[in-house]
Protein backbone atom coordinates (compact mmCIF):
# COMPACT_ATOMS: atom_id res chain seq x y z
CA UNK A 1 6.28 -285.65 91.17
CA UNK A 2 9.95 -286.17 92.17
CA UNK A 3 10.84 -284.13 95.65
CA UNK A 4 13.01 -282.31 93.45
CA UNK A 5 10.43 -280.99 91.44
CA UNK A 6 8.59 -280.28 94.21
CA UNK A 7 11.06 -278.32 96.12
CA UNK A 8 11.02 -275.59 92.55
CA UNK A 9 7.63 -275.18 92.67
CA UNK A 10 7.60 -274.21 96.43
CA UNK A 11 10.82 -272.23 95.25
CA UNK A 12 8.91 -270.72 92.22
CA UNK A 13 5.42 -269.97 93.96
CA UNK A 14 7.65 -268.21 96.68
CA UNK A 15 9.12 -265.99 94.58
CA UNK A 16 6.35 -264.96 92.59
CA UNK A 17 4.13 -264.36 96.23
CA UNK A 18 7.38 -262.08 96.86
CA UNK A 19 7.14 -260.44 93.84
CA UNK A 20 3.33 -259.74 93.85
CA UNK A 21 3.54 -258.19 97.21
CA UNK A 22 6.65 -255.88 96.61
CA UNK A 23 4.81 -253.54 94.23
CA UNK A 24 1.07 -251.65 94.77
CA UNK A 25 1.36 -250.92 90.92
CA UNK A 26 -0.64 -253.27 88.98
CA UNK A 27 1.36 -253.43 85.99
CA UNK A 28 4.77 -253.42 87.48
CA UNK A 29 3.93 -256.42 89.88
CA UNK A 30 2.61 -258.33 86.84
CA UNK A 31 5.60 -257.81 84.21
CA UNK A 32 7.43 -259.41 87.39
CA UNK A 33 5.10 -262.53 87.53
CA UNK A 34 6.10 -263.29 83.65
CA UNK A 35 9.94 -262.31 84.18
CA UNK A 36 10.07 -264.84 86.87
CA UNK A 37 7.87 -267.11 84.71
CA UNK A 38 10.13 -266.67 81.69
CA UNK A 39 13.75 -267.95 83.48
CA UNK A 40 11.48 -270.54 85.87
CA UNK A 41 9.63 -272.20 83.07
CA UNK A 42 11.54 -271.46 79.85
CA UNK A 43 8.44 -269.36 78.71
CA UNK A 44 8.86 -267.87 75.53
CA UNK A 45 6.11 -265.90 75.46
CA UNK A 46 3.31 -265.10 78.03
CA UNK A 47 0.12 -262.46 78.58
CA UNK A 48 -2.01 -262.04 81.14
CA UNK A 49 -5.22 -260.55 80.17
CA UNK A 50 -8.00 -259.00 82.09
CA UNK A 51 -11.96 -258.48 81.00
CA UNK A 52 -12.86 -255.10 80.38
CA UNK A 53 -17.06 -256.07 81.92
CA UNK A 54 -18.59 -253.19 79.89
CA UNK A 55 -17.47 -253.50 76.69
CA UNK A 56 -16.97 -257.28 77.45
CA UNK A 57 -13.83 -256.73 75.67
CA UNK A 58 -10.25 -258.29 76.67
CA UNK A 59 -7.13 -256.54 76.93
CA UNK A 60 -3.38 -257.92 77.34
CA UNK A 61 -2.34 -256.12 80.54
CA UNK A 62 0.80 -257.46 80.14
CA UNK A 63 3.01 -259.50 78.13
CA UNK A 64 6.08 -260.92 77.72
CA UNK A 65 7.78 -261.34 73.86
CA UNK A 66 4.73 -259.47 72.21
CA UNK A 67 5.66 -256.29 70.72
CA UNK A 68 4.26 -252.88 72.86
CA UNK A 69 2.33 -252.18 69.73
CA UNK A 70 0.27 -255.00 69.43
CA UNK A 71 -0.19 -255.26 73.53
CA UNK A 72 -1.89 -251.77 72.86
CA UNK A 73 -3.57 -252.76 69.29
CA UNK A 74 -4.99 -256.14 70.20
CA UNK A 75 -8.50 -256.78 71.98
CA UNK A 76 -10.85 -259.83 71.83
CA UNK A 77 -14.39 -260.56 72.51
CA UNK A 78 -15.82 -262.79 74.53
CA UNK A 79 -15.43 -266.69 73.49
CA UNK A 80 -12.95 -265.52 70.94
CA UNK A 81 -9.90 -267.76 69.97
CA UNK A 82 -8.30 -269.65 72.86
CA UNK A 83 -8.00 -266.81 75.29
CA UNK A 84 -11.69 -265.38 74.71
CA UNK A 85 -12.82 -269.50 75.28
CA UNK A 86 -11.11 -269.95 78.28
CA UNK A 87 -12.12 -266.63 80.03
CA UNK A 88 -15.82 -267.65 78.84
CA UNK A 89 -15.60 -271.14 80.52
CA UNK A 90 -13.85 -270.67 83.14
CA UNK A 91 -11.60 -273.99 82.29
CA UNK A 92 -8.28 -273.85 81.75
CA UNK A 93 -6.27 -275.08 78.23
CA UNK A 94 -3.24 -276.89 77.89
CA UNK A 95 -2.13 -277.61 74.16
CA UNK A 96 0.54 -279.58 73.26
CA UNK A 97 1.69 -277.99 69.87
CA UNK A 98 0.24 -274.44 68.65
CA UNK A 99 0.26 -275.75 64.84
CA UNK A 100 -2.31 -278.63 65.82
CA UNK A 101 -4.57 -275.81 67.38
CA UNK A 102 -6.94 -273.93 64.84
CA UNK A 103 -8.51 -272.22 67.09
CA UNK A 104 -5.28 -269.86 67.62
CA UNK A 105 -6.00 -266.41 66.13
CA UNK A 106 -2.56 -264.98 66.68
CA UNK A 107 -3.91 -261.15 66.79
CA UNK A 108 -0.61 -260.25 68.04
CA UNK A 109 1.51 -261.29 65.27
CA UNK A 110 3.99 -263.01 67.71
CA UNK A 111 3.94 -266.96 66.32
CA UNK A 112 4.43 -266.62 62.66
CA UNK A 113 8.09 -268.45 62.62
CA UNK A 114 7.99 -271.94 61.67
CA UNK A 115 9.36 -273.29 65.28
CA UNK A 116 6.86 -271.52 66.97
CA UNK A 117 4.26 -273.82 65.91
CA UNK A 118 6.00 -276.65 67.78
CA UNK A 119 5.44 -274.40 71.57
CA UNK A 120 3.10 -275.69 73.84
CA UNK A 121 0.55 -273.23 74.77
CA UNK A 122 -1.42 -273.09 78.40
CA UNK A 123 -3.86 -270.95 79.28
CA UNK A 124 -5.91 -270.77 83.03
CA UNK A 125 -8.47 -268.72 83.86
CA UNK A 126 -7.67 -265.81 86.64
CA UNK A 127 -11.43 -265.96 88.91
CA UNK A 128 -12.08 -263.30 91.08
CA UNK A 129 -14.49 -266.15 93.70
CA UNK A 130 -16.80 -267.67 90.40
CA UNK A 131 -16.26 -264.78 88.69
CA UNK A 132 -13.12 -264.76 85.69
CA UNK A 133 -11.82 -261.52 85.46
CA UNK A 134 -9.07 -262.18 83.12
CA UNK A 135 -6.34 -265.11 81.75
CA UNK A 136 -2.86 -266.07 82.26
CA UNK A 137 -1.37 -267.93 79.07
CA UNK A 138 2.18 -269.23 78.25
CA UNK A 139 4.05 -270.25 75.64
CA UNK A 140 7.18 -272.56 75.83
CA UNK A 141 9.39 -275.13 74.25
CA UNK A 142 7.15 -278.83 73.38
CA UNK A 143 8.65 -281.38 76.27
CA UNK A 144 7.06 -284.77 76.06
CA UNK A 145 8.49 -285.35 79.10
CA UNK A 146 6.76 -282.01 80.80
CA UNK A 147 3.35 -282.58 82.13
CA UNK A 148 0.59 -281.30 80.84
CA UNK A 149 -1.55 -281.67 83.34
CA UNK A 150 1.21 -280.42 85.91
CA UNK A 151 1.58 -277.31 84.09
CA UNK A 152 -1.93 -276.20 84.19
CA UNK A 153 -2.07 -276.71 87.73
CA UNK A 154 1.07 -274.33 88.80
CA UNK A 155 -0.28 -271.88 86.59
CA UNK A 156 -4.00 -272.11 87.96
CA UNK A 157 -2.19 -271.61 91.87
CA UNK A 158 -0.15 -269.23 90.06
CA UNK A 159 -3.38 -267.42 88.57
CA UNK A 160 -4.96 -267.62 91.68
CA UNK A 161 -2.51 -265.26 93.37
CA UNK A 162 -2.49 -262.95 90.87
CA UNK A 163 -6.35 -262.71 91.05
CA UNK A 164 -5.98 -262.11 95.21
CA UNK A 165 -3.37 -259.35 94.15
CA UNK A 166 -5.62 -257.75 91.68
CA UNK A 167 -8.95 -258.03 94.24
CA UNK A 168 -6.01 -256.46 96.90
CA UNK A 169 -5.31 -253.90 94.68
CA UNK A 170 -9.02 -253.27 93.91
CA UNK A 171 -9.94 -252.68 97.17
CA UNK A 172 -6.65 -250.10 98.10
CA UNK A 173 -7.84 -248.24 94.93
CA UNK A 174 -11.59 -247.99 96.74
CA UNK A 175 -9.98 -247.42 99.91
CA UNK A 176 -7.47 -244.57 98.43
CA UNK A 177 -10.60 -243.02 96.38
CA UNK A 178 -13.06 -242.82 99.51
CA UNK A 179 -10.38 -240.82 101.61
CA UNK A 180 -9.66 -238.66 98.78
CA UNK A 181 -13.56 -237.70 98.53
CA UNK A 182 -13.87 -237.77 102.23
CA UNK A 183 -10.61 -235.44 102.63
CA UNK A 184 -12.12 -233.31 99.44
CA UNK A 185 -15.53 -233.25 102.32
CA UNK A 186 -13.99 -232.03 104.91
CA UNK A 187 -11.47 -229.49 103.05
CA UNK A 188 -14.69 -227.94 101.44
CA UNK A 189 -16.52 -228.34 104.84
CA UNK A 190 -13.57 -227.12 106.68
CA UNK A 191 -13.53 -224.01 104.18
CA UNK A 192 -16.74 -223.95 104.97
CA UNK A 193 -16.83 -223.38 109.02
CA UNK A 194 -14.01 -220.99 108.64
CA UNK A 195 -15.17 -218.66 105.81
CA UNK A 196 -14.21 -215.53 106.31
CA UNK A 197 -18.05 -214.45 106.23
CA UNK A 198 -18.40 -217.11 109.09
CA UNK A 199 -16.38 -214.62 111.85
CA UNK A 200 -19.37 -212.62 113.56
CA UNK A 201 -19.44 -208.84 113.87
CA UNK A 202 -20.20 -205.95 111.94
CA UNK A 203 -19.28 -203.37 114.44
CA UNK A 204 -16.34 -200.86 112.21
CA UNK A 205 -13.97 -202.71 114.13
CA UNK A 206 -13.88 -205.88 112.74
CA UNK A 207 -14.65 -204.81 109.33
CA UNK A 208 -11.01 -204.22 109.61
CA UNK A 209 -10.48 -207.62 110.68
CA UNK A 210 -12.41 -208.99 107.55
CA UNK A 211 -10.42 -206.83 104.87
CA UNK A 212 -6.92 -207.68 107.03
CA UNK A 213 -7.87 -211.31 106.48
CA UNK A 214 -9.00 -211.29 103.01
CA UNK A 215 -5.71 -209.55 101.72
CA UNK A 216 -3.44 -211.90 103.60
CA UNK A 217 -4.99 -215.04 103.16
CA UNK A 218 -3.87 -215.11 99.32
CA UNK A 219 -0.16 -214.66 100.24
CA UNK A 220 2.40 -216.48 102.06
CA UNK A 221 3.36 -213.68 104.54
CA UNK A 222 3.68 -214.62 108.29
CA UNK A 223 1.04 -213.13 110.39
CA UNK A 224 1.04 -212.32 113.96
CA UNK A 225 -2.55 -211.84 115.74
CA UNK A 226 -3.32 -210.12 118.81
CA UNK A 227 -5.51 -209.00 121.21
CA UNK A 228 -6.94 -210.09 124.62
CA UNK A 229 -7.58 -213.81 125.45
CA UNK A 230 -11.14 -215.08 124.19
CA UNK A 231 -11.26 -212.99 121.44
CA UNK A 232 -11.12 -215.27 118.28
CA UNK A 233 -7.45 -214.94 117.30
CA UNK A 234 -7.68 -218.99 116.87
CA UNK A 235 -11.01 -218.71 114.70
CA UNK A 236 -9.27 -215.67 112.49
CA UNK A 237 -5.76 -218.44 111.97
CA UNK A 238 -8.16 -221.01 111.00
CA UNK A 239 -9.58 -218.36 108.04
CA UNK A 240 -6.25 -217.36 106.69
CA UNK A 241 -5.55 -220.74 106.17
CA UNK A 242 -8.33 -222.09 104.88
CA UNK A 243 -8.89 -219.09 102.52
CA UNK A 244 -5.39 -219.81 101.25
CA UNK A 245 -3.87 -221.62 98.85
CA UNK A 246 -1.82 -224.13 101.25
CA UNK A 247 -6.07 -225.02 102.37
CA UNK A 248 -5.34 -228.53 100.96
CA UNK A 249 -2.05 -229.10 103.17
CA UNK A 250 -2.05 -229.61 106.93
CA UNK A 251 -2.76 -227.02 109.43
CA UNK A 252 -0.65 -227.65 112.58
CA UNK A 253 -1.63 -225.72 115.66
CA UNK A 254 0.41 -225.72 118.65
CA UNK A 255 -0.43 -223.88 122.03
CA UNK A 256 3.19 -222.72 123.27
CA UNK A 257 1.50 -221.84 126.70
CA UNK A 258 0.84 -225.91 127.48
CA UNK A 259 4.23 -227.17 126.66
CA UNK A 260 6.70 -227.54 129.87
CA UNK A 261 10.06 -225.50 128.74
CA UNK A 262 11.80 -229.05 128.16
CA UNK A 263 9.84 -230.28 125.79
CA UNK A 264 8.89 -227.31 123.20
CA UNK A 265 11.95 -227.89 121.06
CA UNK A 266 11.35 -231.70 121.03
CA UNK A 267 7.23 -230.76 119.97
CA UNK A 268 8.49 -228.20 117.61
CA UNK A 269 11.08 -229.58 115.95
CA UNK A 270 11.38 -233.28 116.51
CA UNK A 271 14.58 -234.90 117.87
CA UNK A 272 16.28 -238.14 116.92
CA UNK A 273 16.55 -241.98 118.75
CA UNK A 274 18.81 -241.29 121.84
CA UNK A 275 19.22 -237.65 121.90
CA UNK A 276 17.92 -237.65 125.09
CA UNK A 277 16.54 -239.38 128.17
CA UNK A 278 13.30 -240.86 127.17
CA UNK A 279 13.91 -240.61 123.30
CA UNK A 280 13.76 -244.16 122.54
CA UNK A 281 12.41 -242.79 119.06
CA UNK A 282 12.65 -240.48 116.43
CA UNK A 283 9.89 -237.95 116.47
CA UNK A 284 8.73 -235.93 114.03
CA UNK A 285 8.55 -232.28 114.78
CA UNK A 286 5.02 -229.67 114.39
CA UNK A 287 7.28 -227.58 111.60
CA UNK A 288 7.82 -230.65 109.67
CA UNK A 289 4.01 -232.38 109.96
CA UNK A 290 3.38 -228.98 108.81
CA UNK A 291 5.31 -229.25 105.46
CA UNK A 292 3.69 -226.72 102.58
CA UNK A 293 0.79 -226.23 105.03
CA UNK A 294 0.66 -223.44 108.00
CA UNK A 295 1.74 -223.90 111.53
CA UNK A 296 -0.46 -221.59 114.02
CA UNK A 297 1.96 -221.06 117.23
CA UNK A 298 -0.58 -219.50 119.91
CA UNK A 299 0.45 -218.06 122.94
CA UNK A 300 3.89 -216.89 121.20
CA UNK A 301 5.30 -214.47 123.84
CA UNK A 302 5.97 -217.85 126.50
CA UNK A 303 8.62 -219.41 124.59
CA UNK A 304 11.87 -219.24 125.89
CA UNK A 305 15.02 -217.74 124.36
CA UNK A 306 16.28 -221.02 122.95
CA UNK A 307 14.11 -221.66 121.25
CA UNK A 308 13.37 -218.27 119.66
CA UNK A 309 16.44 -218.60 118.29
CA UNK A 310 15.44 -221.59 116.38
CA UNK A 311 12.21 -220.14 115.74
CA UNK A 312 14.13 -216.93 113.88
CA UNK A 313 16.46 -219.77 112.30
CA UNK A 314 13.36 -221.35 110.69
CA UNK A 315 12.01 -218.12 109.53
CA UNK A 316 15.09 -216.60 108.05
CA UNK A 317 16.36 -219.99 106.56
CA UNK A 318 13.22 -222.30 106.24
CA UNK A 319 15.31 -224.95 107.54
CA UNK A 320 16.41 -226.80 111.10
CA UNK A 321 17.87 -229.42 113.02
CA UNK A 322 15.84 -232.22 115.02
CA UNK A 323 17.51 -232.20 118.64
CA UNK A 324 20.11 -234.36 118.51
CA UNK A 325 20.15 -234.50 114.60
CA UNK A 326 22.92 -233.82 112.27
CA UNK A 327 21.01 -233.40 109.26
CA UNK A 328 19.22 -229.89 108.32
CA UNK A 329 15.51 -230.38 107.26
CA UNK A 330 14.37 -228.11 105.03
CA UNK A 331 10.87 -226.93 105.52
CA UNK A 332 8.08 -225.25 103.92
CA UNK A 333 5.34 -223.92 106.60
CA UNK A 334 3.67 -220.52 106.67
CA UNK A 335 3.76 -219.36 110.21
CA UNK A 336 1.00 -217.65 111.95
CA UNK A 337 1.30 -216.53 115.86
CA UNK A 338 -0.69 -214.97 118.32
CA UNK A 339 0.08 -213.65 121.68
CA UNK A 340 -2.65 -211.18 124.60
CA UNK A 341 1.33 -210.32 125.84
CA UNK A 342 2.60 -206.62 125.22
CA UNK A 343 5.85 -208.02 122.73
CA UNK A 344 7.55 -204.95 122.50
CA UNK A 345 7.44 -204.78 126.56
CA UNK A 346 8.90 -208.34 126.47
CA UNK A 347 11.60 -207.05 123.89
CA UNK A 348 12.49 -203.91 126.20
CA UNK A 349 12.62 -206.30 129.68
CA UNK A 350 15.00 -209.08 127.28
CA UNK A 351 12.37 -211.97 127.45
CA UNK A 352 11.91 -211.72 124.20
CA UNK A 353 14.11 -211.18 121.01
CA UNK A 354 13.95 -207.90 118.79
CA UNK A 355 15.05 -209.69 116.17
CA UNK A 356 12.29 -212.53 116.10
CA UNK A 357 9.69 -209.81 116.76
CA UNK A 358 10.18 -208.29 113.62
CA UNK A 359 10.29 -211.22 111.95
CA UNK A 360 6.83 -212.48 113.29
CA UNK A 361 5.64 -208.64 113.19
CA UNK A 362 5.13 -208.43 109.36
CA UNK A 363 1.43 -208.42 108.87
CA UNK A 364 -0.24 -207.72 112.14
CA UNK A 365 -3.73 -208.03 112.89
CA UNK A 366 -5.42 -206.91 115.85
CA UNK A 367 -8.49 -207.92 117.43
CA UNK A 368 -10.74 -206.19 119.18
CA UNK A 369 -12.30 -206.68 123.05
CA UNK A 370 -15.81 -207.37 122.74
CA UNK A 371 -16.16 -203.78 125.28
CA UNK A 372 -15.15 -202.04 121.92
CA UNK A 373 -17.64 -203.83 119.76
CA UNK A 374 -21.13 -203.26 121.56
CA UNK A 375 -23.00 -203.33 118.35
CA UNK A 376 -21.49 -207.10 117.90
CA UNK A 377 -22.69 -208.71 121.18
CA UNK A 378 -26.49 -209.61 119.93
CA UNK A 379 -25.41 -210.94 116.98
CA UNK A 380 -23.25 -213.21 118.75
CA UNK A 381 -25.79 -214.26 121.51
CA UNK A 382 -28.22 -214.54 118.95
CA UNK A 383 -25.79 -217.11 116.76
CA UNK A 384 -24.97 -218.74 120.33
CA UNK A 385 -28.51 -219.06 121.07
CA UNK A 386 -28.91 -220.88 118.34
CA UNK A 387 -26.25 -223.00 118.49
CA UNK A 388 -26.78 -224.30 122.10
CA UNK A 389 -30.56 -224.72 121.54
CA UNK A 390 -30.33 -227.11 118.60
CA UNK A 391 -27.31 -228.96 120.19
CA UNK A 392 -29.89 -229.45 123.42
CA UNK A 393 -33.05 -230.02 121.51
CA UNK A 394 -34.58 -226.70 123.13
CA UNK A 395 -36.94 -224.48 121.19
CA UNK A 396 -35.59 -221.25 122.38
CA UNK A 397 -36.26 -217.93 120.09
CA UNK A 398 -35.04 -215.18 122.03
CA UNK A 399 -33.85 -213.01 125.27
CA UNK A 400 -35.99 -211.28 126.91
CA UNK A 401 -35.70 -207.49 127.18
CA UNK A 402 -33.97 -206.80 130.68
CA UNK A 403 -31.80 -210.09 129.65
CA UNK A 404 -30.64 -207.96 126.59
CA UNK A 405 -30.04 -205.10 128.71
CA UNK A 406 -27.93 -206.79 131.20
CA UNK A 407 -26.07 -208.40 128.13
CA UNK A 408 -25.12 -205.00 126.72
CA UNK A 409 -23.62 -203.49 130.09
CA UNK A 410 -21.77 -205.57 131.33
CA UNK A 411 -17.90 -205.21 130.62
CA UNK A 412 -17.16 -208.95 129.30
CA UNK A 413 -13.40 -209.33 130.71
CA UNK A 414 -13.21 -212.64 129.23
CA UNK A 415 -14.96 -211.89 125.68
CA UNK A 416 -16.40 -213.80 122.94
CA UNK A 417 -15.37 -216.96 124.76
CA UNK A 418 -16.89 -215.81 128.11
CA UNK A 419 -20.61 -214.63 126.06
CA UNK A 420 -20.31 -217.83 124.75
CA UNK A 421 -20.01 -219.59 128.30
CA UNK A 422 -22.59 -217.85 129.20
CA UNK A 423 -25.42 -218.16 126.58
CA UNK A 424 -24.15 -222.10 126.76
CA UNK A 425 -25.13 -221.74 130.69
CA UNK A 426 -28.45 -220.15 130.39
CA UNK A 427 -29.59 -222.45 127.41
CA UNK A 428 -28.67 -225.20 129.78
CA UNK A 429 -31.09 -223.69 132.90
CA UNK A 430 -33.67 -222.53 130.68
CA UNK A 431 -36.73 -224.32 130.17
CA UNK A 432 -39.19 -222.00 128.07
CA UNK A 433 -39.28 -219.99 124.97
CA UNK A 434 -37.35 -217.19 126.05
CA UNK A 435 -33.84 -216.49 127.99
CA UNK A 436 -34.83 -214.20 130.91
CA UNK A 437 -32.48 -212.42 132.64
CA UNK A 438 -32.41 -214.54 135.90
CA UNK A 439 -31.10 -217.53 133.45
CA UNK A 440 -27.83 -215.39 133.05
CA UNK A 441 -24.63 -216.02 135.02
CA UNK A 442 -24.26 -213.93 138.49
CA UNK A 443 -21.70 -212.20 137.04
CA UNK A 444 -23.57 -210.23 135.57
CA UNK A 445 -26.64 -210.40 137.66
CA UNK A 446 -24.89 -208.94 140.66
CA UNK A 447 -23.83 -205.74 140.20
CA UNK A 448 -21.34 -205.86 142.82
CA UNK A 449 -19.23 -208.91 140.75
CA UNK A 450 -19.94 -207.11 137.47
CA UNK A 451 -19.84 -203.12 137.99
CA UNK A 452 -21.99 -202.24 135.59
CA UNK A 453 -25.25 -203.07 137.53
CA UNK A 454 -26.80 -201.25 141.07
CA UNK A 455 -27.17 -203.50 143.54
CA UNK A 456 -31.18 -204.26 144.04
CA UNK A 457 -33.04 -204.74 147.44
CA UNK A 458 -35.52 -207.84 147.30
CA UNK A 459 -38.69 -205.44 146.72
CA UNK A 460 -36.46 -204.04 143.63
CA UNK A 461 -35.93 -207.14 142.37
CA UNK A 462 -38.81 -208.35 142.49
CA UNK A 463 -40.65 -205.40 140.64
CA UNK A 464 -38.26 -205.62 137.86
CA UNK A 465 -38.78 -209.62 137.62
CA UNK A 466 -42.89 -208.42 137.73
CA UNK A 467 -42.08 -205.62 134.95
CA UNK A 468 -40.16 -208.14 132.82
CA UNK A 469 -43.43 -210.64 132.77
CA UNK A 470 -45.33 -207.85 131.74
CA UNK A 471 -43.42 -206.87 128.94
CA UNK A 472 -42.76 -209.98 127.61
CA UNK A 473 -46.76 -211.13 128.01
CA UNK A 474 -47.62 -207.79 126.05
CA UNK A 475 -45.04 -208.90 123.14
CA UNK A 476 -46.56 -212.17 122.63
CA UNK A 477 -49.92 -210.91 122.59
CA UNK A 478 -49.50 -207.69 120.52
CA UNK A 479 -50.97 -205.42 123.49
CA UNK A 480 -53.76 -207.55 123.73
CA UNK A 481 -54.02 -206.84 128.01
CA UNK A 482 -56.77 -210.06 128.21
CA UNK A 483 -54.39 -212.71 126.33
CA UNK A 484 -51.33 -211.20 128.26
CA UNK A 485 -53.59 -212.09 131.49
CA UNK A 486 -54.76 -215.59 130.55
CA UNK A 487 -50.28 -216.09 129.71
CA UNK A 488 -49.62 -215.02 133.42
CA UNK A 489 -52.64 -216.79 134.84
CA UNK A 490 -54.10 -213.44 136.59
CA UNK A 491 -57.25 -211.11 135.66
CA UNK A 492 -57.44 -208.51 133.07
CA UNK A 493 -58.28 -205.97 135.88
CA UNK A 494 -55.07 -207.26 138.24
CA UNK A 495 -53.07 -207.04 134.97
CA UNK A 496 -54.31 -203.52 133.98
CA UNK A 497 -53.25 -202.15 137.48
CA UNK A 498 -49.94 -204.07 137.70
CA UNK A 499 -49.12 -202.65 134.19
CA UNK A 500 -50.41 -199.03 135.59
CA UNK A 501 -48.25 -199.88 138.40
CA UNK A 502 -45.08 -200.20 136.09
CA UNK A 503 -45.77 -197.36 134.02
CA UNK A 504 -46.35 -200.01 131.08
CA UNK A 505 -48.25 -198.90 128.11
CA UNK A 506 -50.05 -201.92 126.43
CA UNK A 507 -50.85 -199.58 123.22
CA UNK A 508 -47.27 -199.34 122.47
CA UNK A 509 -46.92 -203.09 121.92
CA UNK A 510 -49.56 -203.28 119.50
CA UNK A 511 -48.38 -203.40 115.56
């Protein structure tokens, strides 16, 4: 081969590598292999055919001076005519003259002029490791001069990069499918968690809650939720918008609280390369990673005025401007806040604006301490319980009587969050069947910390610890007094006075 020669096929293999990695789409990256193909090697005609495995059927993918019709009409078997033969054997064809050729079927209707039977046909296999998976075939102009040999071997390297393409592609398409049914997962395990049924309490109060949600979640309406810190206004964002229809599209949270002042309007709304010191890139903004999903802004009544002006800007306009930009992004986000600060105070003192108040004020929900919800605070030890038990591997059922008690009075400044600290504490110290009171925090031990609780001498204590054994021996044994003995490892007679003692009536724990 002349250097020449050489020097196009490097040229021609270049171009088509080029070609085959500019597109992801199949098709389009193919009907660029034969354009290139056409101009490079005079082809007149060309196809590129894959095997359908199932059917064990082949199909043109695509082709180059064959008619749409027939690309869409035309299949053939296995070992049928050239194509079918080479696909079968793996081994590629190279025919000097189509008319000398019986084996040509012409399906395709595309070599019925008199100087077509003078084209010289070649056809390689396309092999996916041993495996063919398809055919490329061209027809051009009889040469003498042009090697037959030569041919087949640039279109066999040329086959062999469309095969890596199509095993590239392949594997993308696997790729793109698992994410898609792993996102589809966790959306539907996501809705899931935060179901509305999912927020515990049953206490009038957050019935409220519950209907609030479940009439805003269908609309688009910005929501602003408040109420004292620990006491789920996080959880209740999640279920508005995963109970929504924007569930599918991202839901960007953003704690307001945690951002220094210099750097909110960057995290918010992006800025460009250069607009400031340290900007050695653009960045993109919450509101715009947030794009037809739901931004949840917590701890609202922190921001500054600056940039509750560009807040109100975004919620009038549903558009803004990176810092340092000079083009307006438009935006599509549903906006949910949430502040434990008095707003209209903050609006009154000029901290915050009246204007952006209203604007976030237009479906307010408000939730409730856990001090106003009594009824609620077993059912949420009892679903913490749980929880923290499985997560250490402890088999631990339930609180112990004086444990509930304690539980019920005290005033819980720091709410669901604090229980939950709590219950996560005592599973931790635990290390029997049943959360006694002692396993609680000090807090509300001591009723000098807590206020709800007299303070106890050490001869108090003590009796209620002893009264608290009792009780709970006597539940496990149905008011059975000589089982309730052999649990605290003491007589029946000991036991009987003890209980006596106590005022404890082992009849009334018998069912």
């Amino acid at each position: 081969m002349k250097s020449s020669e050489r020097i196009e096929e490097i040229s021609l293999l270049y171009e088509i590598s080029t070609a085959l990695n500019e597109h992801l789409d199949l098709k389009r990256s193919l009907y660029k292999v034969l354009d290139i193909l056409s101009s490079a090697m005079s082809m007149v005609r060309g196809t590129i055919t894959l095997l359908d495995p199932l059917r064990n059927e082949i199909n043109i993918e695509v082709a180059h001076g064959i008619s749409r019709s027939a690309i869409e009409r035309v299949r053939y078997k296995l070992g049928e005519g050239v194509t079918g033969q080479v696909i079968e054997t793996g081994k590629a064809v190279a025919i000097p003259r189509i008319g000398d050729e019986p084996r040509f079927l012409d399906r395709t209707a595309s070599r019925r002029k008199k100087e077509d039977r003078d084209l010289s046909f070649f056809c390689v296999p396309i092999k996916k490791g041993s495996l063919v998976i398809g055919a490329l075939s061209v027809d051009r102009p009889h040469d003498s001069s042009y090697s037959l040999d030569g041919g087949k071997r640039l279109l066999s390297v040329i086959a062999t990069m469309i095969a890596s393409h199509v095993i590239k592609l392949e594997t993308i398409r696997v790729e793109h499918e698992r994410l898609r049914d792993e996102n589809r997962r966790l959306q539907t395990e996501l809705k899931g968690k935060y179901s509305i049924t999912n927020i515990i309490g049953s206490s009038n109060r957050m019935r409220e809650v519950y209907q609030m949600v479940s009439q805003v979640c269908r609309s688009n309406a910005t929501v602003l939720i408040r109420g004292e810190s620990g006491t789920g206004k996080e959880l209740v964002a999640n279920s508005i918008h995963y109970n929504s229809t924007r569930a599918a599209n991202p839901f960007i949270k953003v704690n307001c609280a945690a951002l220094p002042a210099n750097l909110i309007e960057s995290e918010l709304f992006g800025h460009e390369k250069g607009s400031f010191t340290g900007a050695v890139k653009q960045k993109i903004g919450k509101f715009e990673m947030a794009h037809r999903g739901t931004i949840f802004l917590d701890e609202i009544g922190s921001i500054n005025l600056d940039v509750q002006a560009n807040l109100l800007r975004i919620l009038q306009e549903k558009e803004f401007d990176r810092v340092g930009g000079q083009r307006t992004i438009k935006v599509d986000a549903r906006v949910i806040t949430a502040t434990n600060k008095n707003l209209e105070q903050a609006v009154e003192d000029g901290t915050f604006r009246g204007d952006l108040y209203y604007r976030l004020n237009v479906f307010p929900i408000y939730m409730p301490p856990l001090r106003e919800r009594k009824t609620d605070i077993l059912l949420l030890a009892d679903y913490f319980l749980e929880k923290y038990a499985k997560e250490n591997h402890k088999d631990i059922r339930r609180f112990s009587t004086p444990a509930i008690d304690m539980l019920m009075q005290y005033h819980w400044p720091g709410n669901v969050r604090e229980l939950e600290n709590c219950i996560e504490r005592a599973v931790l110290l635990c290390e029997e069947g049943v959360i006694h009171s002692y396993h609680l925090p000090p807090t509300l031990q001591t009723g000098k910390e807590s206020g709800t609780l007299p303070a106890l001498s050490l001869e108090d204590a003590v009796a209620n610890l002893e009264r608290e054994m009792i009780i709970d021996a006597l539940k496990n044994t149905r008011g059975n007094i000589t089982n309730a003995a052999k649990i605290l490892q003491t007589t029946v007679r000991k036991f009987a006075y003890k209980a006596q003692q106590h005022k404890i009536d082992y009849r009334t724990y018998r069912t």
